[in-house]
Protein backbone atom coordinates (compact mmCIF):
# COMPACT_ATOMS: atom_id res chain seq x y z
CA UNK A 1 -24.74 -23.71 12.58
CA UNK A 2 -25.30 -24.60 8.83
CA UNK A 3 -22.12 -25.56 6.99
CA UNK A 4 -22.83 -23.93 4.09
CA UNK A 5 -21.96 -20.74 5.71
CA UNK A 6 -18.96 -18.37 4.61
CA UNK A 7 -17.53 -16.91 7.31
CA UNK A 8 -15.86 -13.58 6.68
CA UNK A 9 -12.81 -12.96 8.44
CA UNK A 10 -10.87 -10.74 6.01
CA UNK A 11 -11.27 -7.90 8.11
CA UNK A 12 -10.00 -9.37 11.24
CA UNK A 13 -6.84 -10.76 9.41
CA UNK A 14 -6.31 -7.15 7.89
CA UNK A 15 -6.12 -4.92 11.23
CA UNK A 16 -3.10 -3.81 12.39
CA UNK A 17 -0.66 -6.47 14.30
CA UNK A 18 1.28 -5.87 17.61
CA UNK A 19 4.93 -5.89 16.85
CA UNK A 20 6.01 -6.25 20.52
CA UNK A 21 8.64 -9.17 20.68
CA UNK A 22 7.53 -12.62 22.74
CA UNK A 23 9.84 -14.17 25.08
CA UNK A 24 10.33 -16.79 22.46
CA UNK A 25 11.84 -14.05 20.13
CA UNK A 26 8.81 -13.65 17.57
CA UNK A 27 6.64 -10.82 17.15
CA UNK A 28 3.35 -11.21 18.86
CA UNK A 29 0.47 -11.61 16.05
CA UNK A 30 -2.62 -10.30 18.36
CA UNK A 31 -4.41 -7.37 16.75
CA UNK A 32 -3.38 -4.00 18.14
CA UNK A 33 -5.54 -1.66 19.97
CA UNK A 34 -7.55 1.04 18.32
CA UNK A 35 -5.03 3.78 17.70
CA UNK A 36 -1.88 2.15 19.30
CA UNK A 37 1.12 0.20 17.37
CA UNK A 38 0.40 -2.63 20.72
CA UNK A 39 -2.41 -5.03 21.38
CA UNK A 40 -4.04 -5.19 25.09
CA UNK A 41 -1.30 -7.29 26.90
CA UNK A 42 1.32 -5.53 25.70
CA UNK A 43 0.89 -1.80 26.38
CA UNK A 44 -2.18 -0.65 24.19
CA UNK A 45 -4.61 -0.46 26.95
CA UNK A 46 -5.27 2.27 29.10
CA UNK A 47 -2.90 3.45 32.13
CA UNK A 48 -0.84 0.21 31.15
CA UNK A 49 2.93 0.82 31.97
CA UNK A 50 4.74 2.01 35.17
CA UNK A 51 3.29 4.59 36.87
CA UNK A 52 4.18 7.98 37.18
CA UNK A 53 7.32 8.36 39.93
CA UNK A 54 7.43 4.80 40.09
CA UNK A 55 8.18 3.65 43.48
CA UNK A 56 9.08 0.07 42.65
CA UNK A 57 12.43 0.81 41.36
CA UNK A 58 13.29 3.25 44.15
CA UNK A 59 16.52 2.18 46.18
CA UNK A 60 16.70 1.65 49.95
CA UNK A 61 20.38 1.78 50.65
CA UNK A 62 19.92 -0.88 52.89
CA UNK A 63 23.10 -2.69 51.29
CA UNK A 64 25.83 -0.07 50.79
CA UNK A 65 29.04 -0.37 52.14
CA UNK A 66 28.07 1.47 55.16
CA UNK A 67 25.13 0.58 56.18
CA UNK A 68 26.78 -2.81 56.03
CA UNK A 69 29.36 -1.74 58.15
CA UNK A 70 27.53 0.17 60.46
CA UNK A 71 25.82 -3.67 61.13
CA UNK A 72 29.23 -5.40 61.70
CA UNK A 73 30.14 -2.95 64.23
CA UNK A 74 26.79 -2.94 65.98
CA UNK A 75 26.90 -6.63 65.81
CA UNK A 76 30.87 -6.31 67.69
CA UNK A 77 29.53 -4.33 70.64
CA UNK A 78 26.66 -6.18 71.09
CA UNK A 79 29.18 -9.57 70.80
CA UNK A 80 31.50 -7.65 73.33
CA UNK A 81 28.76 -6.84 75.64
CA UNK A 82 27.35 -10.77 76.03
CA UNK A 83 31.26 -11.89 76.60
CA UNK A 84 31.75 -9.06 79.37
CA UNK A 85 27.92 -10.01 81.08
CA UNK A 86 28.67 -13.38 81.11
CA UNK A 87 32.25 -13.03 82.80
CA UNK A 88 30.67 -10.89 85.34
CA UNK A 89 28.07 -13.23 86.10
CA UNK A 90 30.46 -15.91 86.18
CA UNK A 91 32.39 -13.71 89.07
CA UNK A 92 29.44 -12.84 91.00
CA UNK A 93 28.82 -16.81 91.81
């Protein structure tokens, strides 16, 4: 390239910036997508975002306080069943 060429950036410094806040607290300074207040990364291009019904932040119940306990006792009677087999086959020798 020659030096003596002028590069013309004003219109790329003009354009709309995303205002979307960076995990370091500052506004993000990449140009927005056509029509959108966001740039590409941070929600400005298309079918970004959760989908529809999302099924990521569904819950299982897996942890409530009875399933938990419903575990426990399951865990007792299987305890109490290992004790009892191994007292009987203690007897039977």
């Amino acid at each position: 390239m020659s030096g003596d060429h002028i590069r013309n950036t004003s219109a790329m410094w003009t354009s709309p910036r995303c205002g979307a806040e960076t995990r370091r607290g500052t506004t993000c300074r990449a140009p927005a997508v056509h029509g959108k207040s966001r740039c590409r990364m941070h929600g400005g291009a298309r079918k970004s975002g959760a989908p529809q019904g999302n099924q990521n932040a569904r819950t299982h119940g897996a942890f409530t306080g009875d399933a938990v306990a419903e575990r426990r006792q399951v865990r007792e009677v299987l305890d109490d069943a290992l004790k009892l087999l191994g007292e009987l086959s203690s007897v039977a020798e």
